[in-house]
C-alpha atoms as a PDB file:
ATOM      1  CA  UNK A   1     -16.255  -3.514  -8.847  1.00  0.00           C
ATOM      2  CA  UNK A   2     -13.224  -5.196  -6.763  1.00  0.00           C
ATOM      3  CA  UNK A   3     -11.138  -4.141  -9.886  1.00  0.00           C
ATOM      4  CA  UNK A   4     -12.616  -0.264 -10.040  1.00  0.00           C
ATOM      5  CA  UNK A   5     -12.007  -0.425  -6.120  1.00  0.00           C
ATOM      6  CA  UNK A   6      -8.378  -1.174  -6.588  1.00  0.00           C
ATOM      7  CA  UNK A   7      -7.655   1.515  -9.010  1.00  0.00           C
ATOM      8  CA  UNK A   8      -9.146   3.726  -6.951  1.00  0.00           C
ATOM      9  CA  UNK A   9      -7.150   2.582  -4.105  1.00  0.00           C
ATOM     10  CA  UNK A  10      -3.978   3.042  -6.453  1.00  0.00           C
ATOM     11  CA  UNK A  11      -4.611   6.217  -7.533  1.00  0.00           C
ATOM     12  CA  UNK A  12      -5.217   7.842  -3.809  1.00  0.00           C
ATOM     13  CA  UNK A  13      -2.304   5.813  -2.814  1.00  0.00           C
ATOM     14  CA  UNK A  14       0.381   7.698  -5.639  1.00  0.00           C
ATOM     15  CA  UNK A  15      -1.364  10.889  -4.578  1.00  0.00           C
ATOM     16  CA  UNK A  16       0.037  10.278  -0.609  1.00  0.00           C
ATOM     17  CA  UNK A  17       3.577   9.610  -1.975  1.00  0.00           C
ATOM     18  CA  UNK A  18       3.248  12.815  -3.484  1.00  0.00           C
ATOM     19  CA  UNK A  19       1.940  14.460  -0.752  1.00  0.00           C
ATOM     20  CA  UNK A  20       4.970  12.861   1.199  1.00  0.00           C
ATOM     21  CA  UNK A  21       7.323  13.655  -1.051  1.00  0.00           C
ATOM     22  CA  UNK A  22       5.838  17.712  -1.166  1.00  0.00           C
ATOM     23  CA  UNK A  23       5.775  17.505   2.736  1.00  0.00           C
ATOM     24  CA  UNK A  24       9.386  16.188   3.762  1.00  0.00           C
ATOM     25  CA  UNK A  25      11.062  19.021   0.978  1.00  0.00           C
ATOM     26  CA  UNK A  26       8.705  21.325   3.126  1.00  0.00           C
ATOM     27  CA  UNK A  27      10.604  20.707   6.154  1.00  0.00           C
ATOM     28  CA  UNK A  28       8.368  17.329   7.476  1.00  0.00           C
ATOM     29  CA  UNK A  29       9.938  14.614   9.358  1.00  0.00           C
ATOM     30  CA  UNK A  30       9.299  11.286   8.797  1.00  0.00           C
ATOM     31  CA  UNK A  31       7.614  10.472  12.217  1.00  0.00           C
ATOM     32  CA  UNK A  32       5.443  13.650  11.490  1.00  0.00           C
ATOM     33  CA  UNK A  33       4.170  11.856   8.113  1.00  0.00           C
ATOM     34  CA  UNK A  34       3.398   8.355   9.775  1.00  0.00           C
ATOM     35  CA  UNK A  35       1.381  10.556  12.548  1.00  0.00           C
ATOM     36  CA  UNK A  36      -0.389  12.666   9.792  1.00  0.00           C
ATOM     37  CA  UNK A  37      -0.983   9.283   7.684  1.00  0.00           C
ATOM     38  CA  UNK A  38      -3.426   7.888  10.507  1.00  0.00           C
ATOM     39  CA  UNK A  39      -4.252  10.892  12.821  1.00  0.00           C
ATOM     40  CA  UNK A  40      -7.108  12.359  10.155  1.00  0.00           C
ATOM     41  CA  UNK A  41      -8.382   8.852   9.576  1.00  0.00           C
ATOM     42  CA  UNK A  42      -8.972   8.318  13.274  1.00  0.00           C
ATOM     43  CA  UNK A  43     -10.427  11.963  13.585  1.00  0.00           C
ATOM     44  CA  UNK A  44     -12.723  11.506  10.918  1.00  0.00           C
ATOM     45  CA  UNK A  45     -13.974   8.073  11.643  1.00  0.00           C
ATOM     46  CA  UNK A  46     -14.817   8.284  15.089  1.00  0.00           C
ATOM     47  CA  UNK A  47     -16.763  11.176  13.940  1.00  0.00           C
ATOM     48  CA  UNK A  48     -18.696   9.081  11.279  1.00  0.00           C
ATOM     49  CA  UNK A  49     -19.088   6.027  13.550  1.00  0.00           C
ATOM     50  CA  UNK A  50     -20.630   8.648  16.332  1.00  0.00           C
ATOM     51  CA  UNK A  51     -22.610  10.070  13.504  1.00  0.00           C
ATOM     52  CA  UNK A  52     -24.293   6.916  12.714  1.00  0.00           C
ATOM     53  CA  UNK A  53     -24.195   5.622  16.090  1.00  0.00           C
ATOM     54  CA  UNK A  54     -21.842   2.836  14.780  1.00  0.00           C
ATOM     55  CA  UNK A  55     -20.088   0.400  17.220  1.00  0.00           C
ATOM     56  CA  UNK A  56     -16.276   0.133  16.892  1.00  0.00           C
ATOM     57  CA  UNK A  57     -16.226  -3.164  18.588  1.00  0.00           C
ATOM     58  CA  UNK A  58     -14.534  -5.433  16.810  1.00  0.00           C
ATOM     59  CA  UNK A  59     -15.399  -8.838  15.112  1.00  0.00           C
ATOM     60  CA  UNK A  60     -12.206 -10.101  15.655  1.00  0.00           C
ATOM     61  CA  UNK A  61      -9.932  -8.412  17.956  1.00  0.00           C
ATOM     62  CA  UNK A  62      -7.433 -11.542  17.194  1.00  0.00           C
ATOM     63  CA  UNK A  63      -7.390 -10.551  13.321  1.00  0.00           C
ATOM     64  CA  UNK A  64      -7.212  -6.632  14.059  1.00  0.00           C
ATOM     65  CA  UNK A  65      -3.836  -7.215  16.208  1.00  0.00           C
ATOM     66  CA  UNK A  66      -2.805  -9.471  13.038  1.00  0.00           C
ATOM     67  CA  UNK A  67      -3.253  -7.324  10.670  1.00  0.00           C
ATOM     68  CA  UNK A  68      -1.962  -3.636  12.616  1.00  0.00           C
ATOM     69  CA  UNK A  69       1.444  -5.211  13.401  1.00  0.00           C
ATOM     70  CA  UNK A  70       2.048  -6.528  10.370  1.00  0.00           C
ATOM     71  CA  UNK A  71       0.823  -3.655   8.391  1.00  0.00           C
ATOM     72  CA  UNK A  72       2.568  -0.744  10.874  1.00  0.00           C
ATOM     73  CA  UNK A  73       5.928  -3.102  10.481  1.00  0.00           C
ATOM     74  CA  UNK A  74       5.701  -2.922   7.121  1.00  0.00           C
ATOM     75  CA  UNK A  75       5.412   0.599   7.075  1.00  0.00           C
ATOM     76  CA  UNK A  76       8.182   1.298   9.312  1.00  0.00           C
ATOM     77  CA  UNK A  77      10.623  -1.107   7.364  1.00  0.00           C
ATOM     78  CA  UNK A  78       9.558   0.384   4.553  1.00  0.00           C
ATOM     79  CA  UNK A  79      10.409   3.473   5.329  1.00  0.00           C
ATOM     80  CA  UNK A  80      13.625   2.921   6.700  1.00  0.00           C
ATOM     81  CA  UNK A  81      13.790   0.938   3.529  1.00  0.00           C
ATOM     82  CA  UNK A  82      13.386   4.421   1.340  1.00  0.00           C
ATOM     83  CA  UNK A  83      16.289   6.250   3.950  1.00  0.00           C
ATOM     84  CA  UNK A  84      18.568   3.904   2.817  1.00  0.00           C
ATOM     85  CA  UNK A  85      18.321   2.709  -0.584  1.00  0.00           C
ATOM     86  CA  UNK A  86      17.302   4.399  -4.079  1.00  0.00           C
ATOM     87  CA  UNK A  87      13.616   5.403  -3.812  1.00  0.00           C
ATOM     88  CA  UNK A  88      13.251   3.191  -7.128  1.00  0.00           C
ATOM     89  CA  UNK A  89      14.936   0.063  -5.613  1.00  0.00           C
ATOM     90  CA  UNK A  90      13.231   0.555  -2.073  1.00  0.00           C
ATOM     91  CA  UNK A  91       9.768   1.308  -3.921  1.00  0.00           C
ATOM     92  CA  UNK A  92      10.705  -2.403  -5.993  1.00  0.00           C
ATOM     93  CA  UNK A  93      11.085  -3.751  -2.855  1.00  0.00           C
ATOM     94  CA  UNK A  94       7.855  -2.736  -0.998  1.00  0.00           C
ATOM     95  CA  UNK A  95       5.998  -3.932  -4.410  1.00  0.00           C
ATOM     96  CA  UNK A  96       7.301  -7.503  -3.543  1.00  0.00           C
ATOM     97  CA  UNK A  97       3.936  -7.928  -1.585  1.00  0.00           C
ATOM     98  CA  UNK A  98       1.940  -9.762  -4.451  1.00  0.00           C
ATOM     99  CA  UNK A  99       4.529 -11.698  -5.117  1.00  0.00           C
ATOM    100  CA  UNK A 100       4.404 -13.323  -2.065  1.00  0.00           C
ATOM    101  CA  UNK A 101       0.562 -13.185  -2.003  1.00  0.00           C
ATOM    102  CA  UNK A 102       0.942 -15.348  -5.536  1.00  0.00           C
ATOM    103  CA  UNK A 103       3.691 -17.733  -3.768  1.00  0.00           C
ATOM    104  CA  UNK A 104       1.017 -18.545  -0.691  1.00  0.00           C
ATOM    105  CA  UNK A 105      -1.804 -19.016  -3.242  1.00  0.00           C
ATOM    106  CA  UNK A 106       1.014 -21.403  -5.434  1.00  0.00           C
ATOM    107  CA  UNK A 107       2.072 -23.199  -2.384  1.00  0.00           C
ATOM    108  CA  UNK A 108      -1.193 -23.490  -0.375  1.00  0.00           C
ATOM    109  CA  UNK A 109      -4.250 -21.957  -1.904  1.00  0.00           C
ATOM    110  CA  UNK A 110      -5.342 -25.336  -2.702  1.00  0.00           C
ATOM    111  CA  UNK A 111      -8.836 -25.018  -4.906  1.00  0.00           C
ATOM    112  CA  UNK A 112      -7.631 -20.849  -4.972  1.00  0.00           C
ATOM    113  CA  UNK A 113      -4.533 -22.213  -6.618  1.00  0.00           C
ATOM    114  CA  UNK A 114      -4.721 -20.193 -10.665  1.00  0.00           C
ATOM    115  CA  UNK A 115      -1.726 -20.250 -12.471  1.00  0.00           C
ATOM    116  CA  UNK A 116      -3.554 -17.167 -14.574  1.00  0.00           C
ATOM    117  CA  UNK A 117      -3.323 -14.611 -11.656  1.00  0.00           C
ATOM    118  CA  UNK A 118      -0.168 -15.783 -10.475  1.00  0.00           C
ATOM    119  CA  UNK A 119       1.075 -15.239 -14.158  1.00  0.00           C
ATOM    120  CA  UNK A 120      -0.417 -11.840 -14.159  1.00  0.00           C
ATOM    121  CA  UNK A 121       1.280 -10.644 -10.421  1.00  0.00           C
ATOM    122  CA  UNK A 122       4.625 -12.115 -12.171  1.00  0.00           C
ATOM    123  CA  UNK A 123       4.271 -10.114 -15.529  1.00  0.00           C
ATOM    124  CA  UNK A 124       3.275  -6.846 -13.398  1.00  0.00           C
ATOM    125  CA  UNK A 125       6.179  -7.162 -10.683  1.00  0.00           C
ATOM    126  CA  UNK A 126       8.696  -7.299 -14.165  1.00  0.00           C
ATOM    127  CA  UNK A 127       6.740  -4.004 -15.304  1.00  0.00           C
ATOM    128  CA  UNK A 128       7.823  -2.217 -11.895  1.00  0.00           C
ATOM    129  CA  UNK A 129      11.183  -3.288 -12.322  1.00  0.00           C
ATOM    130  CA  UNK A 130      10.674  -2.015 -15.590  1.00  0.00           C
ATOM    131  CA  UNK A 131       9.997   1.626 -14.826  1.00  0.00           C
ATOM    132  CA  UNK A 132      11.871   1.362 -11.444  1.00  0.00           C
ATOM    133  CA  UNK A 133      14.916  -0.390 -12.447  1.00  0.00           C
ATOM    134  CA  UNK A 134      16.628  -0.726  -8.846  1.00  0.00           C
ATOM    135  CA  UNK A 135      19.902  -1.449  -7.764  1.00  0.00           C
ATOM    136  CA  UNK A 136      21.839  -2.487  -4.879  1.00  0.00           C
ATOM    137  CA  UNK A 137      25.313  -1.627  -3.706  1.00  0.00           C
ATOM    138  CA  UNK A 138      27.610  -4.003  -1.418  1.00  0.00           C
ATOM    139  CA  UNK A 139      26.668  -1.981   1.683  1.00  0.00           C
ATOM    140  CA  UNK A 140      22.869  -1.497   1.529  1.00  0.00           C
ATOM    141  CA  UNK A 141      21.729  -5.276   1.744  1.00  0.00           C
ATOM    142  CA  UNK A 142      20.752  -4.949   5.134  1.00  0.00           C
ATOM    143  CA  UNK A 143      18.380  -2.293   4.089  1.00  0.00           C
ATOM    144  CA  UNK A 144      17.111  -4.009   1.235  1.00  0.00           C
ATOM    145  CA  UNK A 145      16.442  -7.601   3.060  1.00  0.00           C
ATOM    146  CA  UNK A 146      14.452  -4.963   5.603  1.00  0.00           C
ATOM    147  CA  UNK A 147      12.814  -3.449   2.390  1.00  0.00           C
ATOM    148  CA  UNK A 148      11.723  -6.891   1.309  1.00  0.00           C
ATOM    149  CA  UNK A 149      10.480  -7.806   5.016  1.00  0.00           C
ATOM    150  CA  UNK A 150       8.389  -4.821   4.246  1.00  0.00           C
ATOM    151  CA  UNK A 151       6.660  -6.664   1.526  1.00  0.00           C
ATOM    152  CA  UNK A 152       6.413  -9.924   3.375  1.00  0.00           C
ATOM    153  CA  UNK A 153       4.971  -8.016   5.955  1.00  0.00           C
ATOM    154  CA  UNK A 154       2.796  -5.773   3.823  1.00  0.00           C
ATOM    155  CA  UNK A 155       1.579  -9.703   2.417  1.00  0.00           C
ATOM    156  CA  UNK A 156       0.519 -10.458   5.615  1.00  0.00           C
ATOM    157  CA  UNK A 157      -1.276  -7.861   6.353  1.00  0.00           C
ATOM    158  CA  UNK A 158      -3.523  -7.929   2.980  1.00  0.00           C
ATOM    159  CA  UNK A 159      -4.218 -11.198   3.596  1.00  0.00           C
ATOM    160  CA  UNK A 160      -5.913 -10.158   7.022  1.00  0.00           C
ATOM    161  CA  UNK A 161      -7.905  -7.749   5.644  1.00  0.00           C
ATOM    162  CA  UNK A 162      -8.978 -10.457   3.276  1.00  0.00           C
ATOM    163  CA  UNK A 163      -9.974 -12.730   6.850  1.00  0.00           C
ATOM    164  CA  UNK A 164     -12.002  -9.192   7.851  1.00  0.00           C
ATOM    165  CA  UNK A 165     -13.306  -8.796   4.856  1.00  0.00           C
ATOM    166  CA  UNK A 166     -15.026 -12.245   4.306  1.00  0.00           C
ATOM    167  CA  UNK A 167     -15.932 -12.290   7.928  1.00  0.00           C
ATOM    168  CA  UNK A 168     -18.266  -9.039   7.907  1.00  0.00           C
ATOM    169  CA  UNK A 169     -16.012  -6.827   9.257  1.00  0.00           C
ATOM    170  CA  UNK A 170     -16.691  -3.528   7.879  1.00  0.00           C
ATOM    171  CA  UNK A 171     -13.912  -1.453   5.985  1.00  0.00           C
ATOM    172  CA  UNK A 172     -14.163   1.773   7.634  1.00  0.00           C
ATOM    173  CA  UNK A 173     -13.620  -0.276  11.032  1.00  0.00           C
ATOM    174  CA  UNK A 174     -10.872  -2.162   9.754  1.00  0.00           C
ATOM    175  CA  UNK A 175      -9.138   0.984   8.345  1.00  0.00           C
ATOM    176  CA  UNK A 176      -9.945   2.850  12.516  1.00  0.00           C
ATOM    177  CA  UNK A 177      -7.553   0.602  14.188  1.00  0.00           C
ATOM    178  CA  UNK A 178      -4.910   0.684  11.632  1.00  0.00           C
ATOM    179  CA  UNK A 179      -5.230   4.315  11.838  1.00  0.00           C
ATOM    180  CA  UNK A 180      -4.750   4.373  15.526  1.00  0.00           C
ATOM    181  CA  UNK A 181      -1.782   1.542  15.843  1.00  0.00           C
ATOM    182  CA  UNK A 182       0.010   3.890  13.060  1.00  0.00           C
ATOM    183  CA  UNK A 183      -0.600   7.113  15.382  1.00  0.00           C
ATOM    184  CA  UNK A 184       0.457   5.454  18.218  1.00  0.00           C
ATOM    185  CA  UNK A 185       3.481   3.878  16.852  1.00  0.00           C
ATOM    186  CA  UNK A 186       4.754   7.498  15.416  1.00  0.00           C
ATOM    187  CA  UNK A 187       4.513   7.999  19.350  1.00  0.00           C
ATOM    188  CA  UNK A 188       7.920   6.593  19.453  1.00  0.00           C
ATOM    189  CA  UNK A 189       9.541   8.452  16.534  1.00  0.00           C
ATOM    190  CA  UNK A 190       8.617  11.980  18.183  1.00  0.00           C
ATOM    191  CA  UNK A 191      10.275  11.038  20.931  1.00  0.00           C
ATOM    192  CA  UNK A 192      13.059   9.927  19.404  1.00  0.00           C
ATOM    193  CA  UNK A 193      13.430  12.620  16.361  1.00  0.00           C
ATOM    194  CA  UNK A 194      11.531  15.432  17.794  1.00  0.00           C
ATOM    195  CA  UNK A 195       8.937  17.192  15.965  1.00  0.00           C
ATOM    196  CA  UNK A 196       9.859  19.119  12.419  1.00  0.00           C
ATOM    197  CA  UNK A 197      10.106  21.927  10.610  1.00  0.00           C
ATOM    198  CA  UNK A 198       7.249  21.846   8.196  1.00  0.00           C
ATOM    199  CA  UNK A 199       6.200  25.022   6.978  1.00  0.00           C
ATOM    200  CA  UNK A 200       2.530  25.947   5.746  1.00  0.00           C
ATOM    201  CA  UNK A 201       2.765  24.097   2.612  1.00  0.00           C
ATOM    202  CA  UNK A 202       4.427  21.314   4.290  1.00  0.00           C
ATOM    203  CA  UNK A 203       1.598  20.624   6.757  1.00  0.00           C
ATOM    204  CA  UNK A 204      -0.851  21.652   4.069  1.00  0.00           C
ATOM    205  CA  UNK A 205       1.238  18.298   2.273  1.00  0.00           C
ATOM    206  CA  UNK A 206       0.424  16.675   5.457  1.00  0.00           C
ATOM    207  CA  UNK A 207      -3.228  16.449   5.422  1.00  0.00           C
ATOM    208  CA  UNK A 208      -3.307  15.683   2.240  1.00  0.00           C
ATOM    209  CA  UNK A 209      -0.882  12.474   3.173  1.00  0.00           C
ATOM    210  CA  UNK A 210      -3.906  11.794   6.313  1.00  0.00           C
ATOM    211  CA  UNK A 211      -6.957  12.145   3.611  1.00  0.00           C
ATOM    212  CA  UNK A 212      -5.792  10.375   0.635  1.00  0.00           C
ATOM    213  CA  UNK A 213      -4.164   7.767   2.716  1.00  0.00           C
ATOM    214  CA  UNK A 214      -7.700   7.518   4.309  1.00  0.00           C
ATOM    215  CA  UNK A 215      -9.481   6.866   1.024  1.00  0.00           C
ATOM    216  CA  UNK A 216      -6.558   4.654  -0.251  1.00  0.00           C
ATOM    217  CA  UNK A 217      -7.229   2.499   2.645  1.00  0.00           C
ATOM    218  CA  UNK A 218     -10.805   2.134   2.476  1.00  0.00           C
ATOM    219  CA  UNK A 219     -10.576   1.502  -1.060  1.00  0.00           C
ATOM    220  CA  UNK A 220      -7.953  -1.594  -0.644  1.00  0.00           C
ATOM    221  CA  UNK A 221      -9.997  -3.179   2.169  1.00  0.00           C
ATOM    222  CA  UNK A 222     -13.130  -3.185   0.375  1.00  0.00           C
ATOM    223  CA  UNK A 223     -10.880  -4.739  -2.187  1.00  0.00           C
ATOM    224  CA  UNK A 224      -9.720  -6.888  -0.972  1.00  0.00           C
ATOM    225  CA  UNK A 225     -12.580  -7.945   0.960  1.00  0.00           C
ATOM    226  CA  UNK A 226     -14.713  -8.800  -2.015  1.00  0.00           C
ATOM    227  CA  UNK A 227     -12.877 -11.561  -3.878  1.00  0.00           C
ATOM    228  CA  UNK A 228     -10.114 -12.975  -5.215  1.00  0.00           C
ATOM    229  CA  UNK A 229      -6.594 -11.759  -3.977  1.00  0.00           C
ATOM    230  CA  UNK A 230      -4.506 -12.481  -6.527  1.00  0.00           C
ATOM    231  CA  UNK A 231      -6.611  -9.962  -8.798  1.00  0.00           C
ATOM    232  CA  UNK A 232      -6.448  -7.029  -6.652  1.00  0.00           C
ATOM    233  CA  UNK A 233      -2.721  -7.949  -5.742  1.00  0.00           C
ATOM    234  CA  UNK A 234      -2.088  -7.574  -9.592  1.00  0.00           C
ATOM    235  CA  UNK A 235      -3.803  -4.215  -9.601  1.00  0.00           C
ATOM    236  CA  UNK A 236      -1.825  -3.033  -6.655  1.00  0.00           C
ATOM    237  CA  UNK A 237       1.365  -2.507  -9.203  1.00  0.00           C
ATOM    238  CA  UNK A 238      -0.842   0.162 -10.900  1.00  0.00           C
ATOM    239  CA  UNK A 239       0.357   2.621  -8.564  1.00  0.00           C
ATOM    240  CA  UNK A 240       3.564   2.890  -9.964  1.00  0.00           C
ATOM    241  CA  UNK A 241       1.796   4.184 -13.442  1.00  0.00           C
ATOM    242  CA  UNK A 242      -0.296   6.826 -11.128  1.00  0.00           C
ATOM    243  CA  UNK A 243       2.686   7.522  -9.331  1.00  0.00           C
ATOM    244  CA  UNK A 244       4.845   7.812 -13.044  1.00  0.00           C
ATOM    245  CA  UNK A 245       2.181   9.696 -14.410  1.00  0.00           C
ATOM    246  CA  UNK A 246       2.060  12.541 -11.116  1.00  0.00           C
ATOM    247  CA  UNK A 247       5.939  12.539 -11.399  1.00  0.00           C
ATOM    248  CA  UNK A 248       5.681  13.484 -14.849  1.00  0.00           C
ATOM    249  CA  UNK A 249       3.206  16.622 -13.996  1.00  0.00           C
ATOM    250  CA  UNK A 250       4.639  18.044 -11.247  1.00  0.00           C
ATOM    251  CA  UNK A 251       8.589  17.175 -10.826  1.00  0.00           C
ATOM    252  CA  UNK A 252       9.031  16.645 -14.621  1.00  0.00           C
ATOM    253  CA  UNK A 253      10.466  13.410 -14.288  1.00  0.00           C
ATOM    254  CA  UNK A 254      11.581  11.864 -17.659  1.00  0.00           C
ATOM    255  CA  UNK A 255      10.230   8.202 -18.652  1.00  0.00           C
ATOM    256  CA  UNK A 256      12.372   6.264 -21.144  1.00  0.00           C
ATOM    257  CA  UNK A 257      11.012   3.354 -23.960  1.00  0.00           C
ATOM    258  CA  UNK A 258      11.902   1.020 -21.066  1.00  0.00           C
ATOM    259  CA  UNK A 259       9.607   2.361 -18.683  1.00  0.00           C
ATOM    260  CA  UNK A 260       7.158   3.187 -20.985  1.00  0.00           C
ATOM    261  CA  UNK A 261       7.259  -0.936 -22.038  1.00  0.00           C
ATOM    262  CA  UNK A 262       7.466  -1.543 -18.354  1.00  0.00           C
ATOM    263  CA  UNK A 263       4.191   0.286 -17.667  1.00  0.00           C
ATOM    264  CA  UNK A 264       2.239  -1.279 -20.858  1.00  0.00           C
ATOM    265  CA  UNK A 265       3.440  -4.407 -19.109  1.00  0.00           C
ATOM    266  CA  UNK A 266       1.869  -3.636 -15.627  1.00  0.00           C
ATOM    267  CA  UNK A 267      -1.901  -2.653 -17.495  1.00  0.00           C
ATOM    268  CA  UNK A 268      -1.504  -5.971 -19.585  1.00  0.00           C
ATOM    269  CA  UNK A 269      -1.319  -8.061 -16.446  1.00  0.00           C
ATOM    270  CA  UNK A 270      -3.865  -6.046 -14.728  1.00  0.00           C
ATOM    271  CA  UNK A 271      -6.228  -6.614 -17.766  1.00  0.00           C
ATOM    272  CA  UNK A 272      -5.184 -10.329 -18.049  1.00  0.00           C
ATOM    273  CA  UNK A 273      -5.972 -10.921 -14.447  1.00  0.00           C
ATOM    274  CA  UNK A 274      -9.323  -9.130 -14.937  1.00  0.00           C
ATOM    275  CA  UNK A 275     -10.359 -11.170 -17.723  1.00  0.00           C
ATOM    276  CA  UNK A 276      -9.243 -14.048 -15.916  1.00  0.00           C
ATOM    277  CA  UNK A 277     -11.347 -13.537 -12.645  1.00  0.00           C
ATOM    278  CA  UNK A 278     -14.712 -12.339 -15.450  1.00  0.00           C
ATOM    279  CA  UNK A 279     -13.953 -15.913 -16.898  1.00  0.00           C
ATOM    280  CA  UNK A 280     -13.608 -17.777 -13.530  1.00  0.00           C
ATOM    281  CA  UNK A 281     -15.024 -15.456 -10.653  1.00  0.00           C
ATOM    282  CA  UNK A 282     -13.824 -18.235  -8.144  1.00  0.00           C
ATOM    283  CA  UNK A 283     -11.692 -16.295  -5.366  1.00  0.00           C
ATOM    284  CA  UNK A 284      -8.236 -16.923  -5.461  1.00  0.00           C
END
């Protein structure tokens, strides 16, 4: 189920970029997607919890603040990340994230340490290369070291929902706050940028950012909530074959034997870290 979870979370996850990408040829701005990308989560949530008479106090306001500035700075540098590079190399770069989940578990997981899964969120990040194939000219390092703090920061932020997770914490809670630190920090870019110039189909795009960003997140913090990280980091680089695969249907993008071996690459890691956890279900 953590694996199904994942997918799912990939999947509504390359459905938002699409949405995104629809949205900002529609006229959006950028601080107009970051408020759409929490604004129906928060709307929607309060109205469940209300609903169901459900408290949104907290089990851990400490891991809450943890994980919202982590996770909104990782948005934001990854963002400014994708203004500056090559979509491909910036989307490489954001897709760092389980590699640094593997290097924690390598360095300090101690009992969690599994060479296995580590192997497998190795074998996957060379399939997004793969397919991306990035590169970086002389004056965009900046932007890429920011890109990369994006998926340090992104890191950070999984492994906090992990801490909710084990703690009780329940997703839809988890996913409320993040949803209202990302409103509030778009706060800033309105005031900054100004408000756009979507049209209908570009706030139509929009929503559809807010609600499959919503069931993206929910999926990923159940996720990762439920066992071992290293698993669900490896199944995080399916997005890229969702995201391939939407390309392909809609802006007839083209996908070489490269990216084609690059993407058989990403599903045999995924599969090898699924048989690995069925085989040992230990977390890790």
């Amino acid at each position: 189920m953590q694996a199904l979870w994942m997918l799912v979370a990939s999947a509504m996850f390359a459905i938002m970029g699409s949405f995104v990408k629809l949205g900002t040829e529609h006229g959006a701005s950028l601080p107009q997607v970051v408020l759409f990308r929490g604004l129906p989560s928060v709307i929607l949530l309060l109205i469940w919890a209300r609903a169901g008479r459900q408290s949104i106090i907290p089990t851990s306001w400490k891991l809450h603040i943890w994980r919202n500035l982590s996770g909104v700075t990782s948005m934001w540098l990854g963002f400014f990340a994708i203004s500056h590079l090559p979509l491909a190399t910036a989307t490489s770069l954001n897709y760092t994230a389980p590699l640094f989940i593997a290097c924690w578990m390598l360095g300090w997981g101690g009992a969690q340490r599994d060479p296995v899964r580590i192997l497998a969120v190795a074998l996957g990040f060379m399939g997004v290369i793969a397919v991306l194939r990035p590169s970086i000219n002389d004056d965009q390092w900046l932007a890429a070291l920011l890109g990369m703090g994006a998926g340090a920061m992104s890191a950070i932020a999984m492994m906090q929902i992990r801490q909710l997770g084990r703690i009780g914490e329940p997703e839809w809670r988890t996913v409320l706050f993040f949803s209202v630190a990302v409103c509030a920090s778009s706060g800033a870019g309105l005031a900054f940028e100004g408000w756009g110039y979507a049209d209908w189909t570009g706030y139509l795009s929009l929503l559809g950012v807010g609600v499959a960003g919503l069931f993206g997140q929910l999926a990923m913090t159940r996720a990762f909530g439920m066992g071992s990280a290293l698993l669900t980091a490896a199944l995080q680089y399916s997005t890229i074959i969702f995201a391939a695969l939407i390309g392909m249907g809609f802006w007839g993008d083209h996908l070489d034997a490269v990216a084609w071996a690059g993407m058989g690459l990403i599903i045999f890691a995924g599969l090898l870290s699924v048989w690995r956890t069925m085989r040992d279900p230990k977390p890790a």
